[in-house]
C-alpha atoms as a PDB file:
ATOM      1  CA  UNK A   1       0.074  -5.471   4.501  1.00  0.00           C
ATOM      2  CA  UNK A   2       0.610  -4.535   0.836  1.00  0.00           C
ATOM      3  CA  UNK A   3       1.905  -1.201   0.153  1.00  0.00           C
ATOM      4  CA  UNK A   4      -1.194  -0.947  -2.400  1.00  0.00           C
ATOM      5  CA  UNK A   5      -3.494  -1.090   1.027  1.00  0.00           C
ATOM      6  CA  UNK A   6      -1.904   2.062   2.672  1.00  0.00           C
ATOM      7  CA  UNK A   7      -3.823   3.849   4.548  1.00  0.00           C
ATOM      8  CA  UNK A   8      -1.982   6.922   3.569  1.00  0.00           C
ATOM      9  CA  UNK A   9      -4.327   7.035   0.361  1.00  0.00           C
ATOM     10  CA  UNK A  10      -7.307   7.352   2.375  1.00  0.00           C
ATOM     11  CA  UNK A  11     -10.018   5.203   3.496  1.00  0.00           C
ATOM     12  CA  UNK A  12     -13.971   4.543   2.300  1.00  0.00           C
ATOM     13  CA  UNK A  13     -16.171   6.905   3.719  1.00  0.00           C
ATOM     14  CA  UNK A  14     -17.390   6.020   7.381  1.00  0.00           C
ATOM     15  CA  UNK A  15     -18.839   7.616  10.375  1.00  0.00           C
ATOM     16  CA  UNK A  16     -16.651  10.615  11.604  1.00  0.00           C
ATOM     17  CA  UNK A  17     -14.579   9.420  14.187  1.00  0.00           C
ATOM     18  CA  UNK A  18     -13.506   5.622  12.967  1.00  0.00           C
ATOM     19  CA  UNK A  19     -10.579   4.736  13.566  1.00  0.00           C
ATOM     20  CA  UNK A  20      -8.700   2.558  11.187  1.00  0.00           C
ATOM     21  CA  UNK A  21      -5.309   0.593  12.501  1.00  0.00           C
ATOM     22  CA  UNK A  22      -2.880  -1.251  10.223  1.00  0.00           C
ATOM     23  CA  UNK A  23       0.319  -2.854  10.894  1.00  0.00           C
ATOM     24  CA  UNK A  24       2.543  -5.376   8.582  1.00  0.00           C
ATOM     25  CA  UNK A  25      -0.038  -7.990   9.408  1.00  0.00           C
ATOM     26  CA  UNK A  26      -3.004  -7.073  10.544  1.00  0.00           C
ATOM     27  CA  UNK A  27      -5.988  -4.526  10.512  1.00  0.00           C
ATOM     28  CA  UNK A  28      -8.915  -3.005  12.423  1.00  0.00           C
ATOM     29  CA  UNK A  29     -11.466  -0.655  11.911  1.00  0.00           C
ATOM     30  CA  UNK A  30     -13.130   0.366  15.073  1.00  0.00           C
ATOM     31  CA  UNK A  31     -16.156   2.857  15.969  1.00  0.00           C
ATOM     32  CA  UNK A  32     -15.392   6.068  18.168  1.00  0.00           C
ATOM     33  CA  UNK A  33     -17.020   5.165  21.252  1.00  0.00           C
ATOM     34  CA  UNK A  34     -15.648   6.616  24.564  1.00  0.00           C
ATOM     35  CA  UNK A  35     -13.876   4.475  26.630  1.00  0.00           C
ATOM     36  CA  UNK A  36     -12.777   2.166  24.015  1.00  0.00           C
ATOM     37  CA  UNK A  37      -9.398   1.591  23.783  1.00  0.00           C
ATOM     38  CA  UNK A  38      -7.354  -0.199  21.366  1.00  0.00           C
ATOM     39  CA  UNK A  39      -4.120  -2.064  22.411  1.00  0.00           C
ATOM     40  CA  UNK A  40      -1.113  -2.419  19.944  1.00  0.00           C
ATOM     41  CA  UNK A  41       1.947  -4.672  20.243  1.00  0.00           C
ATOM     42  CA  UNK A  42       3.747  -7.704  20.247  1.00  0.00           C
ATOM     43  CA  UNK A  43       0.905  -9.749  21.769  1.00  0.00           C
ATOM     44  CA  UNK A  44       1.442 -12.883  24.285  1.00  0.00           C
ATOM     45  CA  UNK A  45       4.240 -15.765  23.316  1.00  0.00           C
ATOM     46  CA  UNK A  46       1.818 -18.209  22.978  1.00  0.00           C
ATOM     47  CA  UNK A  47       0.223 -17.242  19.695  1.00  0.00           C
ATOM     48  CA  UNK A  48      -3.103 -19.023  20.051  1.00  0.00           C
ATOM     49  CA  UNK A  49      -3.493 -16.452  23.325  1.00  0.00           C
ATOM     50  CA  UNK A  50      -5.798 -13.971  22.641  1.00  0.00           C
ATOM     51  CA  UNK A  51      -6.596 -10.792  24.848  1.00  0.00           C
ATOM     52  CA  UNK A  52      -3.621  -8.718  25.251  1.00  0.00           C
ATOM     53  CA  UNK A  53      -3.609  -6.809  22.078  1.00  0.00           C
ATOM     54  CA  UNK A  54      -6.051  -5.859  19.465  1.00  0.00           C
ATOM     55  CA  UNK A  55      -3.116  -5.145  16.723  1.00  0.00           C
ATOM     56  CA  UNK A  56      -0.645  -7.140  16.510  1.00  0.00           C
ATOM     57  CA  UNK A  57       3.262  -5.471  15.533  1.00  0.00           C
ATOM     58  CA  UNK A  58       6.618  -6.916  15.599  1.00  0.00           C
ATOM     59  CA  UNK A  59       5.359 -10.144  16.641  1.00  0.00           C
ATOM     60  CA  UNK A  60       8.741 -12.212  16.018  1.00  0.00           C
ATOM     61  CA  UNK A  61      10.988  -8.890  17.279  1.00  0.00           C
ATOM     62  CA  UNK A  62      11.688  -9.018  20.877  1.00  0.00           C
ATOM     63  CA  UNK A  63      12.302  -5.271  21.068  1.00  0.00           C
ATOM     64  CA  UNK A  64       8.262  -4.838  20.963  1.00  0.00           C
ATOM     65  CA  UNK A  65       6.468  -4.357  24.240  1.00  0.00           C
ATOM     66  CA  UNK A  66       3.844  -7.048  24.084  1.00  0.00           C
ATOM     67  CA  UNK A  67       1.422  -4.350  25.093  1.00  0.00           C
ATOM     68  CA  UNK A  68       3.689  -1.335  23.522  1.00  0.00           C
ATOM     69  CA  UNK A  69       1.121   1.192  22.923  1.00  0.00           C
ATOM     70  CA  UNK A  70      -2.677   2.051  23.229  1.00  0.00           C
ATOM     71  CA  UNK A  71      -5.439   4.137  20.888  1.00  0.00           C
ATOM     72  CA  UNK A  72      -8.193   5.086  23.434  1.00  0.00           C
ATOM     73  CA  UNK A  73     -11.340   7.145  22.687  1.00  0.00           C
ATOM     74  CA  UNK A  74     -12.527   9.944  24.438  1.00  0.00           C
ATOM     75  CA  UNK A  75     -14.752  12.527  24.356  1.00  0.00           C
ATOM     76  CA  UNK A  76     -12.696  14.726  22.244  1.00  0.00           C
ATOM     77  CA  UNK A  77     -11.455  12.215  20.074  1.00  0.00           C
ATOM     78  CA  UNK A  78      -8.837   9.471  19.853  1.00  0.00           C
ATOM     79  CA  UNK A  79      -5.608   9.861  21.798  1.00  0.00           C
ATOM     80  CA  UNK A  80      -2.199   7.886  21.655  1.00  0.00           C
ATOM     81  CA  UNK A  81      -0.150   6.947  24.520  1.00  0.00           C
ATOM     82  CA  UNK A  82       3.238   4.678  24.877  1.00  0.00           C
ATOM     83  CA  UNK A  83       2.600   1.828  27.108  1.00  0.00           C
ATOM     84  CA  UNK A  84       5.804   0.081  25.846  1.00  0.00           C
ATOM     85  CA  UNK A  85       9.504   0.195  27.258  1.00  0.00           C
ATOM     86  CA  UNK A  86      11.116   1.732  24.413  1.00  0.00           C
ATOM     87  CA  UNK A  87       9.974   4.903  22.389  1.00  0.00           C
ATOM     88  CA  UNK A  88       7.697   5.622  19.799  1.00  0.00           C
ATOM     89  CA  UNK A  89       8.047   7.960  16.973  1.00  0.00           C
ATOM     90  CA  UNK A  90       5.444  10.009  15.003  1.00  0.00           C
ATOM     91  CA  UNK A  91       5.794  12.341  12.195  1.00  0.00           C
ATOM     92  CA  UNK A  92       8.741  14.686  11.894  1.00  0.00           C
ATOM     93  CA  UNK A  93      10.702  13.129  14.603  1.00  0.00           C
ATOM     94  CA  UNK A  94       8.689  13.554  17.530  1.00  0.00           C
ATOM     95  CA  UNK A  95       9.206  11.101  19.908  1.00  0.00           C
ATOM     96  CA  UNK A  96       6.677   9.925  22.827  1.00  0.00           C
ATOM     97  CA  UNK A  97       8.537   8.098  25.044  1.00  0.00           C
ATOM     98  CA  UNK A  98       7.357   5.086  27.676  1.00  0.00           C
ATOM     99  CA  UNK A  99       5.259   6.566  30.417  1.00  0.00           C
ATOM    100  CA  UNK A 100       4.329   9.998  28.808  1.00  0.00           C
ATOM    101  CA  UNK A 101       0.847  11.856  28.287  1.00  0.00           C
ATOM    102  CA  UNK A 102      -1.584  10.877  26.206  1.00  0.00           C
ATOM    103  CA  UNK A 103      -1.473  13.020  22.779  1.00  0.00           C
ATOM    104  CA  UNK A 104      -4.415  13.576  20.633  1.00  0.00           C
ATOM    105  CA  UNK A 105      -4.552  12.005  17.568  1.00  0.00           C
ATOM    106  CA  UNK A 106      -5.557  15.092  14.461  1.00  0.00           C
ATOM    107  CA  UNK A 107      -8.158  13.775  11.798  1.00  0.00           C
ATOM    108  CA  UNK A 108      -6.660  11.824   8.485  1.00  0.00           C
ATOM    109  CA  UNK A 109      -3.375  10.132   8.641  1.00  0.00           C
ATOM    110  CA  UNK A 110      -0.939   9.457  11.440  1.00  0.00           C
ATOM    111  CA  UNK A 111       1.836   7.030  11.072  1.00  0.00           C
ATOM    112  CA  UNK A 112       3.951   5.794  14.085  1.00  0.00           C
ATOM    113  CA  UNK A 113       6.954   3.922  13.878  1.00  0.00           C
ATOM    114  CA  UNK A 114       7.055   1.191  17.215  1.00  0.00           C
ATOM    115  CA  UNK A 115      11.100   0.760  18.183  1.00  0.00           C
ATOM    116  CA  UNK A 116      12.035  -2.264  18.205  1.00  0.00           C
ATOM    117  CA  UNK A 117      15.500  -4.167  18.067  1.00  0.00           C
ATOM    118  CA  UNK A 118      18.274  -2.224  17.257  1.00  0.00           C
ATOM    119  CA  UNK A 119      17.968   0.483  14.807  1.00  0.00           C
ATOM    120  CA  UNK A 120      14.794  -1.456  13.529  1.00  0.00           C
ATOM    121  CA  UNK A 121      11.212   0.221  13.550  1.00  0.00           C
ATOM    122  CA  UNK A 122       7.691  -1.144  12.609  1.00  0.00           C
ATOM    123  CA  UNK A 123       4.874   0.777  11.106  1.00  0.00           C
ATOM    124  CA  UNK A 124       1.863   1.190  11.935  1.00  0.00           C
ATOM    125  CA  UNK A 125      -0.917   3.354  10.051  1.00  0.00           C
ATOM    126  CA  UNK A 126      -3.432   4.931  11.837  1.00  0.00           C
ATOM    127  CA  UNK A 127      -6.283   7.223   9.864  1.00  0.00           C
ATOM    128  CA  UNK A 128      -9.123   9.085  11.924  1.00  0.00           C
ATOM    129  CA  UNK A 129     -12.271   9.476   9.937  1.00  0.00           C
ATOM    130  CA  UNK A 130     -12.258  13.616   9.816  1.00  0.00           C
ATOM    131  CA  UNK A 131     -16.155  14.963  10.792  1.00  0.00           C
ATOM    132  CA  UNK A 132     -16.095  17.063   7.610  1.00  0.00           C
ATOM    133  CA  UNK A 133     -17.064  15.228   4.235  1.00  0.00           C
ATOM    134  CA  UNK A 134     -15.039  13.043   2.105  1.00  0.00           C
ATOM    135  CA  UNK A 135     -13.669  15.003  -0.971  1.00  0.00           C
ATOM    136  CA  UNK A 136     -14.595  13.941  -3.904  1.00  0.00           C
ATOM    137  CA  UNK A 137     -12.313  12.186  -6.416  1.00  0.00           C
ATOM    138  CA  UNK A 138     -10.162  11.382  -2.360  1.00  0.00           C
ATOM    139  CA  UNK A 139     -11.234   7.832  -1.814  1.00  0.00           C
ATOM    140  CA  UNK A 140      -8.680   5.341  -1.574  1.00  0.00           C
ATOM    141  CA  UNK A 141      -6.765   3.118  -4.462  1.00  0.00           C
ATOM    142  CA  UNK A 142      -3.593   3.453  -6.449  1.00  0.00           C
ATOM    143  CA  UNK A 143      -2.331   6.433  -7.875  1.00  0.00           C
ATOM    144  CA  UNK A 144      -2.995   7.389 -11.626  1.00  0.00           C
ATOM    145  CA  UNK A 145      -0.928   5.315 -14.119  1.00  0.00           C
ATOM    146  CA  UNK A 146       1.306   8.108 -14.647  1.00  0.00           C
ATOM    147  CA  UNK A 147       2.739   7.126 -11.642  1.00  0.00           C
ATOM    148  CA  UNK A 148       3.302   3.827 -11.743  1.00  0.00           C
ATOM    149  CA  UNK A 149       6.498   2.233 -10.685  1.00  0.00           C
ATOM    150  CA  UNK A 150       8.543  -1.097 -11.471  1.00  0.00           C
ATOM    151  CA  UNK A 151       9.325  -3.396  -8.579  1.00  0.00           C
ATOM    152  CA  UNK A 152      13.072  -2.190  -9.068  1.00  0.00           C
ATOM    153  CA  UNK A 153      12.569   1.415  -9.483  1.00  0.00           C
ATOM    154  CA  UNK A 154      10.403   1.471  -6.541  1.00  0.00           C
ATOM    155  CA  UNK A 155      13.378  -0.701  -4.400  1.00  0.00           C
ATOM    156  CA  UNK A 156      15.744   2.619  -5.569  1.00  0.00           C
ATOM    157  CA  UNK A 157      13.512   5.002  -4.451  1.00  0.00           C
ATOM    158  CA  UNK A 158      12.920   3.526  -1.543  1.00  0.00           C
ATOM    159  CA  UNK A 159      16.351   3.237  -0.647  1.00  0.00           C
ATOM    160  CA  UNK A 160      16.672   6.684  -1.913  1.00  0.00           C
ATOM    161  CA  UNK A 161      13.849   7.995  -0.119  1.00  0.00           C
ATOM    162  CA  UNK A 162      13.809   6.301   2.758  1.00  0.00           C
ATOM    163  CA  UNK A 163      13.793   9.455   4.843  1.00  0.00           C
ATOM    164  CA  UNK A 164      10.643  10.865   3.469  1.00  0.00           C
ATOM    165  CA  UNK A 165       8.673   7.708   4.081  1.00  0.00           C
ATOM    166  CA  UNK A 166       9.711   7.445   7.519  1.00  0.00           C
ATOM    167  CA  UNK A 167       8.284  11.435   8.291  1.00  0.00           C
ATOM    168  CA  UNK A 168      11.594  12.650   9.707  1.00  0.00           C
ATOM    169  CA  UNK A 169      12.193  16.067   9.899  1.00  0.00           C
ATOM    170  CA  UNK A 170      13.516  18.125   6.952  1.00  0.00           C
ATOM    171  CA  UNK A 171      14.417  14.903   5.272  1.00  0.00           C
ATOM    172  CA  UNK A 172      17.118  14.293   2.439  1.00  0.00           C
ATOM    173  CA  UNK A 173      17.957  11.445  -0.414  1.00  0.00           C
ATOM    174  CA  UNK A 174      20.782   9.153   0.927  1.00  0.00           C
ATOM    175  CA  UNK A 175      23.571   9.825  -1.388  1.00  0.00           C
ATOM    176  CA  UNK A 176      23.686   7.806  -4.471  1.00  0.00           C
ATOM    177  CA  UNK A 177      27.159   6.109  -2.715  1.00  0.00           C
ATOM    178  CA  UNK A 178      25.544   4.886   0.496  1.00  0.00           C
ATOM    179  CA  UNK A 179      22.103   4.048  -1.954  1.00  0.00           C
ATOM    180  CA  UNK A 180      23.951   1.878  -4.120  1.00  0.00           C
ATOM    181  CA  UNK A 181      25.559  -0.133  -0.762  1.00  0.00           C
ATOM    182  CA  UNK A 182      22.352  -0.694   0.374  1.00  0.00           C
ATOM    183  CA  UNK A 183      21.487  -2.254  -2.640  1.00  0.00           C
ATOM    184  CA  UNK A 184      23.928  -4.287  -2.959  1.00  0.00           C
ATOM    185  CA  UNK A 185      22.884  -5.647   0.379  1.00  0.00           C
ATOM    186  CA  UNK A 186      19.339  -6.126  -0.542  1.00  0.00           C
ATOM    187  CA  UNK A 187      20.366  -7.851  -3.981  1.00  0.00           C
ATOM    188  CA  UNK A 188      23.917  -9.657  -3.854  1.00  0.00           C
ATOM    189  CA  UNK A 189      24.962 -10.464  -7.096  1.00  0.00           C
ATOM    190  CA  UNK A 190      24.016  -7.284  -8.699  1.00  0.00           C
ATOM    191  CA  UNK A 191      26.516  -4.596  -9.724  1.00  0.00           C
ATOM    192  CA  UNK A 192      25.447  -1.680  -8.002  1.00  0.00           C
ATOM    193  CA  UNK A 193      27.197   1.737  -7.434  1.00  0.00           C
ATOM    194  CA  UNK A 194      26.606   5.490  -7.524  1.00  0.00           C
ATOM    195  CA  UNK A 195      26.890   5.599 -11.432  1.00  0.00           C
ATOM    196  CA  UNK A 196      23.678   3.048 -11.890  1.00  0.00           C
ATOM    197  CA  UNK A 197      21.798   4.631  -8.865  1.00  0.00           C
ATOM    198  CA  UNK A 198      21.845   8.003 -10.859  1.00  0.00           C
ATOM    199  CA  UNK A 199      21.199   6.801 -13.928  1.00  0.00           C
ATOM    200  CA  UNK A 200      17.969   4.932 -12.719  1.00  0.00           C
ATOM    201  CA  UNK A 201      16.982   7.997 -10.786  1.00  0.00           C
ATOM    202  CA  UNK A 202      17.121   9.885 -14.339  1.00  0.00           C
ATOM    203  CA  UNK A 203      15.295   7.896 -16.146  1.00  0.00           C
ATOM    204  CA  UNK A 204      12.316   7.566 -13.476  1.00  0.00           C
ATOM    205  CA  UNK A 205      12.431  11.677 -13.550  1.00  0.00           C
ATOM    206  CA  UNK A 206      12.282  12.134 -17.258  1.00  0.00           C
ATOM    207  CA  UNK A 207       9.843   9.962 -17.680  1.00  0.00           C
ATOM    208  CA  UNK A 208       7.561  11.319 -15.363  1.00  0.00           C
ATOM    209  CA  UNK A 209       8.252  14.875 -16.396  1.00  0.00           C
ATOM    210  CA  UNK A 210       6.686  13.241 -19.910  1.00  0.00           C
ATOM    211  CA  UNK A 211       3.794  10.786 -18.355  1.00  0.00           C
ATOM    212  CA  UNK A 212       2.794  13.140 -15.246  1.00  0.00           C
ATOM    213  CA  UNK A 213       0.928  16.736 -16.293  1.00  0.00           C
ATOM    214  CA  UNK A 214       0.963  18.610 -13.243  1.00  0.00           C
ATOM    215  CA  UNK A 215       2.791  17.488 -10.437  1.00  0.00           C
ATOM    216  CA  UNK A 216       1.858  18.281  -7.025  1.00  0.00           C
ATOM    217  CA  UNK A 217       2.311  21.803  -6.734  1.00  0.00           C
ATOM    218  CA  UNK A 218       2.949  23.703  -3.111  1.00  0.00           C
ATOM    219  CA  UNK A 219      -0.781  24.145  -1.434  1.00  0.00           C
ATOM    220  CA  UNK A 220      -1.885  27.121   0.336  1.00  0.00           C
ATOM    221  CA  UNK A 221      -0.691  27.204   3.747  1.00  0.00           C
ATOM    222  CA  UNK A 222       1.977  24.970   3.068  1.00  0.00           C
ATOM    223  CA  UNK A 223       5.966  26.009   3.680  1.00  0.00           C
ATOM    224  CA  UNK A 224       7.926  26.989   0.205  1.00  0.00           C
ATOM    225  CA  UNK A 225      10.132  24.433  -1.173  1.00  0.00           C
ATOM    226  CA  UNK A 226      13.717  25.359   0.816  1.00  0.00           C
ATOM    227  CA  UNK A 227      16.470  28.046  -0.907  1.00  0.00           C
ATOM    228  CA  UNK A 228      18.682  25.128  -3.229  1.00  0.00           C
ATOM    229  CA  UNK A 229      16.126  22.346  -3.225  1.00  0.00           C
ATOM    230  CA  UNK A 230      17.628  19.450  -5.639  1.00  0.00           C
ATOM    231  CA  UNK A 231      15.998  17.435  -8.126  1.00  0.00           C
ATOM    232  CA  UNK A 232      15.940  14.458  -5.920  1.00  0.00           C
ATOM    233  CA  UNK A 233      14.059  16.477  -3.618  1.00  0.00           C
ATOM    234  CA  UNK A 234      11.133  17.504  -5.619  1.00  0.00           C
ATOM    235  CA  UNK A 235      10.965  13.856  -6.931  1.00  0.00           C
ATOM    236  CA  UNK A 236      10.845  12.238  -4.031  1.00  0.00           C
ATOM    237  CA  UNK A 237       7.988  14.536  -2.858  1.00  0.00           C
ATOM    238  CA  UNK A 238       6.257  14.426  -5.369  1.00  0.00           C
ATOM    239  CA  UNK A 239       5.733  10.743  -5.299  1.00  0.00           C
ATOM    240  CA  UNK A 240       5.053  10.490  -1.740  1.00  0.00           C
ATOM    241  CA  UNK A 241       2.571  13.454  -2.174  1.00  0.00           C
ATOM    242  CA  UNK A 242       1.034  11.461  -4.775  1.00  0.00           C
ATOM    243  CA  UNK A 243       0.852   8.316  -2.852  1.00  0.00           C
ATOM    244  CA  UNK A 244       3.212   6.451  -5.473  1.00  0.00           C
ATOM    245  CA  UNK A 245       5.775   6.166  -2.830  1.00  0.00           C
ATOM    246  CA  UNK A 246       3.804   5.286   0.888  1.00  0.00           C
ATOM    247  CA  UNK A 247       5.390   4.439   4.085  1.00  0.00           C
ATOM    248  CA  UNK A 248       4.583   0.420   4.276  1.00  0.00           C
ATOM    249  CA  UNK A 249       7.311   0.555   1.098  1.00  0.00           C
ATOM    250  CA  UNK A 250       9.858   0.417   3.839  1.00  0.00           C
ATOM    251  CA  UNK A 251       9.235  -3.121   4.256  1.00  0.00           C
ATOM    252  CA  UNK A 252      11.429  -3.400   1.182  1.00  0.00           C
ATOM    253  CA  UNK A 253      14.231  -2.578   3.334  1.00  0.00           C
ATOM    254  CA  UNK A 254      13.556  -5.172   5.837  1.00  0.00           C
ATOM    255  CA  UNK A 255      16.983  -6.380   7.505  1.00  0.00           C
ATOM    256  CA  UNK A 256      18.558  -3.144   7.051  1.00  0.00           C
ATOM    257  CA  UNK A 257      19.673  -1.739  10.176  1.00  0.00           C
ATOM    258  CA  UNK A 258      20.290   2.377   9.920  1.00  0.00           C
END
């Protein structure tokens, strides 16, 4: 799944209650009828076997359940429960570990992140059709130009950002140090340290602070920005607010443990 295809920028107008699925590799779009349920996992071994799972996720990681979670309809709506033998996680660090209640799933966009070997996780997207209408001008695609990235400044925020994209609670940029390590992992060869992390991180801010009119502001209902909030901060939610950073990004980091 390309970043581009996120469901975290919405999804084409359908009838209240669809339920749309995405995971690294695969996709589904499925009708809110009760009973249904939807299986998620790592599927059989035999990869021409069909039947255990509807969405397939961390098909090559052992650390996936092969039936690791399940998206059933019911009268009320669509629910989530961990059918798996390791945890999963949802939005500011909630965990729902094997064997526990069902939990609703709210309308708009959910993503859970499946445990799998070590300190890896996989993604998976999940949007609920809300009943009320689509807003106008809120239908999915890429962000305004303004906000376009390069493939490298969108690897340093990433790394920077990492946090933000993966929904924990009160999240934080990694420091430039322990940014620029990771980098060097992800591209051997390249001189990377603190000094060139900050100096990329500058450049992306000024030149949005030129390009971008109004960034998002704070909505009504929503918490004030916290007493001391740095630059890095605000930058980094901005972009995810405006979709120019999404959680499938973390693919970039694939094969970094932590």
């Amino acid at each position: 799944m390309s970043a581009r295809d996120s469901l975290a920028r919405g999804v084409t107008p359908a009838r209240p209650g669809t339920l749309h699925a995405r995971s690294a590799a695969d996709g589904i779009e499925v009708a809110p009828l009760p009973g249904l349920t939807v299986r998620f996992g790592r599927g059989p071994g035999d990869e021409g076997a069909g039947g255990d799972v509807e969405l397939y996720v961390g098909r090559r990681d052992q650390g996936v359940s092969r039936r690791h979670g399940e998206l059933t309809c019911l009268e009320g709506g669509w629910t989530l429960r961990n059918t798996g033998q390791q945890a999963l996680r949802l939005p500011r660090g909630r965990l729902l570990p094997p064997g526990s209640e069902r939990v609703p799933l709210a309308g708009g966009y959910t993503p859970v992140f499946v445990k799998g070997t070590g300190f890896r996780e996989h993604l998976v997207e999940l949007y609920v059709v809300r009943t009320e209408p689509v807003p106008a001008g809120s239908l999915p695609g890429t962000p305004p130009a303004a906000w376009a990235l390069s493939e490298d400044e969108r690897l340093v925020l990433v790394v920077l950002g990492q946090r933000y994209l993966r929904h924990e609670p009160d999240p934080r940029p990694l420091p430039y140090r322990q940014a620029a390590e990771v980098l060097a992992f992800l591209r051997p060869g390249e001189r990377w340290g603190a000094a060139e992390v900050a100096r990329r991180v500058e450049d992306i801010r000024r030149r949005l602070a030129r390009d971008v009119p109004h960034p998002p502001a704070v909505r009504d209902g929503e918490a004030p920005e916290p007493q001391g909030c740095t630059p890095d901060h605000r930058l980094l939610t901005d972009l995810v607010a405006a979709t120019a950073l999404v959680p499938p990004d973390l693919g970039l980091l694939d094969g970094v443990g932590g």
